[in-house]
PDB file of N, CA and C in Angstrom:
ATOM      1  N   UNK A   1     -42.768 -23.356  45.746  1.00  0.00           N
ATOM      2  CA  UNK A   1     -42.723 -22.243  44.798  1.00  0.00           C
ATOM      3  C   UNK A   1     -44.037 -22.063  44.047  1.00  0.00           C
ATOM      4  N   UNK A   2     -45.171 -23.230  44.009  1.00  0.00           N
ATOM      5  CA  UNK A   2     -46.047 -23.037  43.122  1.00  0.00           C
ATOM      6  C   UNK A   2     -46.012 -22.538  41.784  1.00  0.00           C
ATOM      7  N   UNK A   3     -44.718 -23.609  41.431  1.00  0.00           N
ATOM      8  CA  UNK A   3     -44.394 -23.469  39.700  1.00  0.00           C
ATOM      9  C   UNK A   3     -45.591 -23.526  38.882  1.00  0.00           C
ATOM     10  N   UNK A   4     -46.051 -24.691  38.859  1.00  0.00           N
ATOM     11  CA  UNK A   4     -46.812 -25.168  38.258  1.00  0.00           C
ATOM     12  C   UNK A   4     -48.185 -24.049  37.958  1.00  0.00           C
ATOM     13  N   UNK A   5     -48.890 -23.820  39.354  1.00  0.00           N
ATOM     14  CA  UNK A   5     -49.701 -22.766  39.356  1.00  0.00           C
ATOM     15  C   UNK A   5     -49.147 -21.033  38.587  1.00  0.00           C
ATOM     16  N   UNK A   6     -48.069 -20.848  38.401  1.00  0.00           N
ATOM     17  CA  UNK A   6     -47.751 -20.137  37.612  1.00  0.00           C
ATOM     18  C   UNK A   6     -47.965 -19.957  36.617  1.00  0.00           C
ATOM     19  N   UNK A   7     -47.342 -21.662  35.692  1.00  0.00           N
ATOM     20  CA  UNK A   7     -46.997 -22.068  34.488  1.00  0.00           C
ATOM     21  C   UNK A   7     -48.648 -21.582  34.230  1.00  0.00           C
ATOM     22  N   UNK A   8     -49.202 -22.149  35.213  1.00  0.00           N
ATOM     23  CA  UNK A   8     -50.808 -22.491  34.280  1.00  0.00           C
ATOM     24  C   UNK A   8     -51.110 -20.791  33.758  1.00  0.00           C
ATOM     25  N   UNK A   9     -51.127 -20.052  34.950  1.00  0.00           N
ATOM     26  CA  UNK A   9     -51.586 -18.697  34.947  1.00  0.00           C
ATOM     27  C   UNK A   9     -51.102 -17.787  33.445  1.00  0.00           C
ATOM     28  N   UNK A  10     -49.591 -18.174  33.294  1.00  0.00           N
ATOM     29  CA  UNK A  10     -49.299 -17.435  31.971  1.00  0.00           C
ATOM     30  C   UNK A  10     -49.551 -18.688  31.132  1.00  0.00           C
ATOM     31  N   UNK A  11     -49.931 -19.679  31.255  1.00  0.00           N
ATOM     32  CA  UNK A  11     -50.222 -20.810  29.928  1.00  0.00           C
ATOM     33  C   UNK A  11     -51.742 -19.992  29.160  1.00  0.00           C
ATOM     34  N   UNK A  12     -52.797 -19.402  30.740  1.00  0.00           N
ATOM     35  CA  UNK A  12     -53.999 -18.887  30.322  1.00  0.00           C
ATOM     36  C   UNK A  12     -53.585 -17.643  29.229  1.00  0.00           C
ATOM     37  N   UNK A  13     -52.809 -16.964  29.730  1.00  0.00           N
ATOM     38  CA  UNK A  13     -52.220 -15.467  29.067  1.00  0.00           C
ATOM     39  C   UNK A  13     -52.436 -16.117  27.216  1.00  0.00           C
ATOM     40  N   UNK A  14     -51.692 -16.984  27.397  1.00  0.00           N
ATOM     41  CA  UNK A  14     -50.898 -17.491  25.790  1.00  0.00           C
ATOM     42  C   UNK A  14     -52.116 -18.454  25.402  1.00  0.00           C
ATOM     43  N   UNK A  15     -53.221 -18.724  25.661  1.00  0.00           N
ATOM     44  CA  UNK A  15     -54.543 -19.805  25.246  1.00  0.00           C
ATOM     45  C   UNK A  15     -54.343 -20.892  25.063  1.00  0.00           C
ATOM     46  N   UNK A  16     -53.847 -21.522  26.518  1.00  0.00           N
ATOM     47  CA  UNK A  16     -53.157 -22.778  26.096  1.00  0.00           C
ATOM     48  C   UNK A  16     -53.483 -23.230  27.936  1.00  0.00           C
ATOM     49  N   UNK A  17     -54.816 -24.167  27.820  1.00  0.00           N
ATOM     50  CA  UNK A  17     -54.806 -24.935  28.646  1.00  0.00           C
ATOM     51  C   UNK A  17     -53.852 -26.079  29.392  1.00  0.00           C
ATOM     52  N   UNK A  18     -53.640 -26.189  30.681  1.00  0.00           N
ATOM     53  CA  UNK A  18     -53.334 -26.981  31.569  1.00  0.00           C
ATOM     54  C   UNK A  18     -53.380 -26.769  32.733  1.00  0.00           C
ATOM     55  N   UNK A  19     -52.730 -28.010  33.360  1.00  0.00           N
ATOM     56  CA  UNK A  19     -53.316 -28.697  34.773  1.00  0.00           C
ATOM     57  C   UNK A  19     -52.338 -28.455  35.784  1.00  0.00           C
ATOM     58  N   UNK A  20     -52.302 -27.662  36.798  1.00  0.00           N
ATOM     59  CA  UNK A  20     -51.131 -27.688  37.930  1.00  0.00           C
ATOM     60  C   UNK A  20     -51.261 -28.768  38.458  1.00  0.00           C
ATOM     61  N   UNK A  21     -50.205 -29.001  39.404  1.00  0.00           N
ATOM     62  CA  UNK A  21     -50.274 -30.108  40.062  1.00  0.00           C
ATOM     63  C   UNK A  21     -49.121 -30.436  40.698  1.00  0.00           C
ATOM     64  N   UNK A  22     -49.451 -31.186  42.111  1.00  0.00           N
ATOM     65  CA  UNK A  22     -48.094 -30.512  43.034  1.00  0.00           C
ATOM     66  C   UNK A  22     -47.914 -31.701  43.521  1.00  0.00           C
ATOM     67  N   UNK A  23     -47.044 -32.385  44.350  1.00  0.00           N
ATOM     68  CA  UNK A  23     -46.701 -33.490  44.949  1.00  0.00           C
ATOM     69  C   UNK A  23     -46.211 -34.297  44.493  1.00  0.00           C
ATOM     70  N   UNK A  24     -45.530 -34.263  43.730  1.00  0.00           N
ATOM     71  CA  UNK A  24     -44.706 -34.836  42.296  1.00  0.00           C
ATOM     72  C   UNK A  24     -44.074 -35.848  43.012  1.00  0.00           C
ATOM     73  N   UNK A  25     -42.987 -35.130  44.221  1.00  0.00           N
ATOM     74  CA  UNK A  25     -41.693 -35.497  44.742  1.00  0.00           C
ATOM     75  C   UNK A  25     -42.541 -36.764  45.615  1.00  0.00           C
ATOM     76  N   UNK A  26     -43.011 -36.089  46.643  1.00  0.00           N
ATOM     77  CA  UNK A  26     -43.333 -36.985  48.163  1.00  0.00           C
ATOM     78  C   UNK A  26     -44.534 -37.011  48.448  1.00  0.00           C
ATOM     79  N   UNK A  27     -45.655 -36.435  47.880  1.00  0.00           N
ATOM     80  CA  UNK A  27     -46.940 -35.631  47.584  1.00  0.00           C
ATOM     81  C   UNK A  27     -47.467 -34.674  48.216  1.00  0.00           C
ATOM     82  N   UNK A  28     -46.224 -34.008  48.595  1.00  0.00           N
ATOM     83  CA  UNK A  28     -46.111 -32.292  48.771  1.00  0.00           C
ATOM     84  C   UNK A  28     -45.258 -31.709  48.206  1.00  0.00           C
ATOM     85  N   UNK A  29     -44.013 -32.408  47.815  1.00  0.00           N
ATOM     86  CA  UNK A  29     -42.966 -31.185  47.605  1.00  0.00           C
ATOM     87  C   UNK A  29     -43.034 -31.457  46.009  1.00  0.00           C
ATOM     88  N   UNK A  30     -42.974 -30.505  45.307  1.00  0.00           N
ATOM     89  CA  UNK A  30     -42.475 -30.681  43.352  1.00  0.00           C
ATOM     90  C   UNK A  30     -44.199 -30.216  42.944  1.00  0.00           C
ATOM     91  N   UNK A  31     -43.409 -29.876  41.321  1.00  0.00           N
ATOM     92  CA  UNK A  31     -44.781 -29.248  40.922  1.00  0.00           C
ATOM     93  C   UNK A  31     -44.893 -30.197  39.447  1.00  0.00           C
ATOM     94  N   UNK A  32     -45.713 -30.095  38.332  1.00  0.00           N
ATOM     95  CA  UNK A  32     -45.646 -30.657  37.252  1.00  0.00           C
ATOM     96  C   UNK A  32     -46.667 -30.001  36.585  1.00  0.00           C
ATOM     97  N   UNK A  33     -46.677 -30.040  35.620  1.00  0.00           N
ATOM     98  CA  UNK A  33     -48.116 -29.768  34.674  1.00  0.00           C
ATOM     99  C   UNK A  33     -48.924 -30.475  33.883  1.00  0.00           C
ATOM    100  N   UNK A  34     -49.922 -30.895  33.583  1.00  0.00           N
ATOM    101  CA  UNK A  34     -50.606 -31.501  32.589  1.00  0.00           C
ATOM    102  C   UNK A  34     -50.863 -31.190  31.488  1.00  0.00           C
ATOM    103  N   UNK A  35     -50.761 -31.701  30.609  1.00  0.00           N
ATOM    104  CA  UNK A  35     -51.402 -31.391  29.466  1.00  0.00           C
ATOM    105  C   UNK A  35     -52.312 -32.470  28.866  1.00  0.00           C
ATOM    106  N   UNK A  36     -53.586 -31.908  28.512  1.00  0.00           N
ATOM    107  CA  UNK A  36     -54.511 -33.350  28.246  1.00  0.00           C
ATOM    108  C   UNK A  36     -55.054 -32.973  26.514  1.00  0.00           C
ATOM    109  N   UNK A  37     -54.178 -33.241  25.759  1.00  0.00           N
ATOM    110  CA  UNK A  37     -54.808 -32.924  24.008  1.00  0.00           C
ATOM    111  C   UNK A  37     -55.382 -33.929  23.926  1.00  0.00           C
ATOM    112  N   UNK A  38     -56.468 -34.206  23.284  1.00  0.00           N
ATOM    113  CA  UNK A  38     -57.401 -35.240  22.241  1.00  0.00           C
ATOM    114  C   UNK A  38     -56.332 -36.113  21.521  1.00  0.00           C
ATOM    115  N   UNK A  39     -56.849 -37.721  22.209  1.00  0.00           N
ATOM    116  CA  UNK A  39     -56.006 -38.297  21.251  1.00  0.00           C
ATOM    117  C   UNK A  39     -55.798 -38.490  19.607  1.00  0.00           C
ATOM    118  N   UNK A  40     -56.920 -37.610  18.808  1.00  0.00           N
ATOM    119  CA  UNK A  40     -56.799 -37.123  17.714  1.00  0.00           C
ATOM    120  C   UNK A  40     -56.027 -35.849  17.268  1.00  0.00           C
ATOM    121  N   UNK A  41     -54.948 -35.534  17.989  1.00  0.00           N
ATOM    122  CA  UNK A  41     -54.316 -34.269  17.812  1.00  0.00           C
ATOM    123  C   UNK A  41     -53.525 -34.740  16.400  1.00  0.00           C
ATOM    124  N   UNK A  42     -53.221 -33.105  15.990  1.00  0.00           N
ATOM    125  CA  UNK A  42     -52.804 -32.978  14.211  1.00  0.00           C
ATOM    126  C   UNK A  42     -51.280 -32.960  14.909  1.00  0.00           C
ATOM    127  N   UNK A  43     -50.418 -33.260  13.795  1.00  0.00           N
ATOM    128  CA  UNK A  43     -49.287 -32.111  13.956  1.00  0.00           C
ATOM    129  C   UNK A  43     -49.257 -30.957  14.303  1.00  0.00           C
ATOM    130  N   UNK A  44     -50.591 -30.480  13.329  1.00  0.00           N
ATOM    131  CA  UNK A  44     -50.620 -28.685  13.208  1.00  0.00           C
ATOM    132  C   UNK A  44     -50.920 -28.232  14.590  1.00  0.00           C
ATOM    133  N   UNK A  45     -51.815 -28.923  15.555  1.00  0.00           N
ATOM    134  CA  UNK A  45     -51.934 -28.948  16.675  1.00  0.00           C
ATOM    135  C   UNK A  45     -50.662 -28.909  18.116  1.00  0.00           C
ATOM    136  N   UNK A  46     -49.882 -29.356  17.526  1.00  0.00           N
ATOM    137  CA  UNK A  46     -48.689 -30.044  18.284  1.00  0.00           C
ATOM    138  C   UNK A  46     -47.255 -28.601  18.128  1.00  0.00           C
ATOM    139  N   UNK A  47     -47.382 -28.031  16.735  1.00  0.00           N
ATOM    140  CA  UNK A  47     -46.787 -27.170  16.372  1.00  0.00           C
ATOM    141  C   UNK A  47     -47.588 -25.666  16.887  1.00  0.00           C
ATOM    142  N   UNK A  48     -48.773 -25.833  17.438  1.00  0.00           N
ATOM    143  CA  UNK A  48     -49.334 -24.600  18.354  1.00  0.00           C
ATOM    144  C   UNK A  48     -49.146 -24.639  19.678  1.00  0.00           C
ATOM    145  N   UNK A  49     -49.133 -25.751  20.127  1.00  0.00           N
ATOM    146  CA  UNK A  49     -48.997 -25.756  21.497  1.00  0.00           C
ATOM    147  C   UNK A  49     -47.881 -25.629  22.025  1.00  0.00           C
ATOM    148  N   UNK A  50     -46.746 -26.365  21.535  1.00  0.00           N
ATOM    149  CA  UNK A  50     -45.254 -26.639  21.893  1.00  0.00           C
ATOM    150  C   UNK A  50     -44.469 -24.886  22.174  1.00  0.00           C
ATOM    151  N   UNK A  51     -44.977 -24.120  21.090  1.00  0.00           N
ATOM    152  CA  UNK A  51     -44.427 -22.935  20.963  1.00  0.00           C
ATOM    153  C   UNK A  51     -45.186 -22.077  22.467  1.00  0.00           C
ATOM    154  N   UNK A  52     -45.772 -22.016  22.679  1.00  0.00           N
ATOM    155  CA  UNK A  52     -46.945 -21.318  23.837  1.00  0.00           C
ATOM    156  C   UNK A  52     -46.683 -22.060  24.796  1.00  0.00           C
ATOM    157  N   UNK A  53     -46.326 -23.102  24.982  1.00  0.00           N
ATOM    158  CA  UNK A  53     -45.480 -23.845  26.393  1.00  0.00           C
ATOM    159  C   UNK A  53     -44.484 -23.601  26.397  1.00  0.00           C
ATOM    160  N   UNK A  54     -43.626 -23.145  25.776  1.00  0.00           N
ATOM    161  CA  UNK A  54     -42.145 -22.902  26.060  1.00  0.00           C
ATOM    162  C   UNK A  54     -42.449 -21.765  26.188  1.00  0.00           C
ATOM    163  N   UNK A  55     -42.948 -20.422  25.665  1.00  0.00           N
ATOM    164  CA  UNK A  55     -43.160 -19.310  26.316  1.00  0.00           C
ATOM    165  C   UNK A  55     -43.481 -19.186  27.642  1.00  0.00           C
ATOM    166  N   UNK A  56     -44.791 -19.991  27.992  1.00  0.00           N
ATOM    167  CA  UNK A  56     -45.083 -20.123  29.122  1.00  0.00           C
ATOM    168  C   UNK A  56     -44.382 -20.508  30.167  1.00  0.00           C
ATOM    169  N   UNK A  57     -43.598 -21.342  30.407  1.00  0.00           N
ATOM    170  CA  UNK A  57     -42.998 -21.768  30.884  1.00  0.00           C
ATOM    171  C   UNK A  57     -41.485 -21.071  31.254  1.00  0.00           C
ATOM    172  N   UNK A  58     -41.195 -19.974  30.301  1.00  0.00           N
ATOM    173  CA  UNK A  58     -40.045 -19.278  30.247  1.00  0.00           C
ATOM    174  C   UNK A  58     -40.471 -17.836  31.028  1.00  0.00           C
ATOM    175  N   UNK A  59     -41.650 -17.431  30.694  1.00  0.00           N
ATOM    176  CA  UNK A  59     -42.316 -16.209  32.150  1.00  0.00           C
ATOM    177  C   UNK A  59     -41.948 -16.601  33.123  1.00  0.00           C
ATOM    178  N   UNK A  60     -43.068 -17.911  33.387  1.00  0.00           N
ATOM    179  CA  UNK A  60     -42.910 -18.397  34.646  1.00  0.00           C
ATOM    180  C   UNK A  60     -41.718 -18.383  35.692  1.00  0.00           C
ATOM    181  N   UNK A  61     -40.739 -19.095  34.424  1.00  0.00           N
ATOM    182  CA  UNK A  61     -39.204 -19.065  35.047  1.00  0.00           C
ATOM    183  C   UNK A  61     -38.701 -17.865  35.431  1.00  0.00           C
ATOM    184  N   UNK A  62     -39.078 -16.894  34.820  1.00  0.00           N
ATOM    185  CA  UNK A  62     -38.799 -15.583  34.713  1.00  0.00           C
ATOM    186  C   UNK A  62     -39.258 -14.530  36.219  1.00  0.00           C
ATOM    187  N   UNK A  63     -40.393 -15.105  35.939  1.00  0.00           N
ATOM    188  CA  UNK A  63     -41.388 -14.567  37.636  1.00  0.00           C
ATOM    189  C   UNK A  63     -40.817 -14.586  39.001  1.00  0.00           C
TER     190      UNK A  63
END
């Protein structure tokens, strides 16, 4: 399905970097995403992103 490559595409829409990535299952089948924040992330940080991944992720589903 190339979830992942989705997720990322509307993650760009919403300014919210990450990583596709596929082979989850068998290392072809399944998708996943990355996310790589600074291990100095705020809360306030955590409360921007969370909201813009669940959007993202809800297009995607949507697509």
């Amino acid at each position: 399905m190339r979830l992942a490559a989705i997720i990322k595409a509307e993650a760009m829409e919403n300014v919210l970097t990450c990583y596709p990535m596929a082979g989850t299952i068998d290392g072809r089948s399944g998708d996943h995403i990355l996310l790589a924040p600074p291990y100095i992330i705020e809360d306030i940080h955590i409360d921007e992103l969370a909201p813009k991944l669940k959007i993202s992720i809800s297009r995607a589903l949507a697509s």
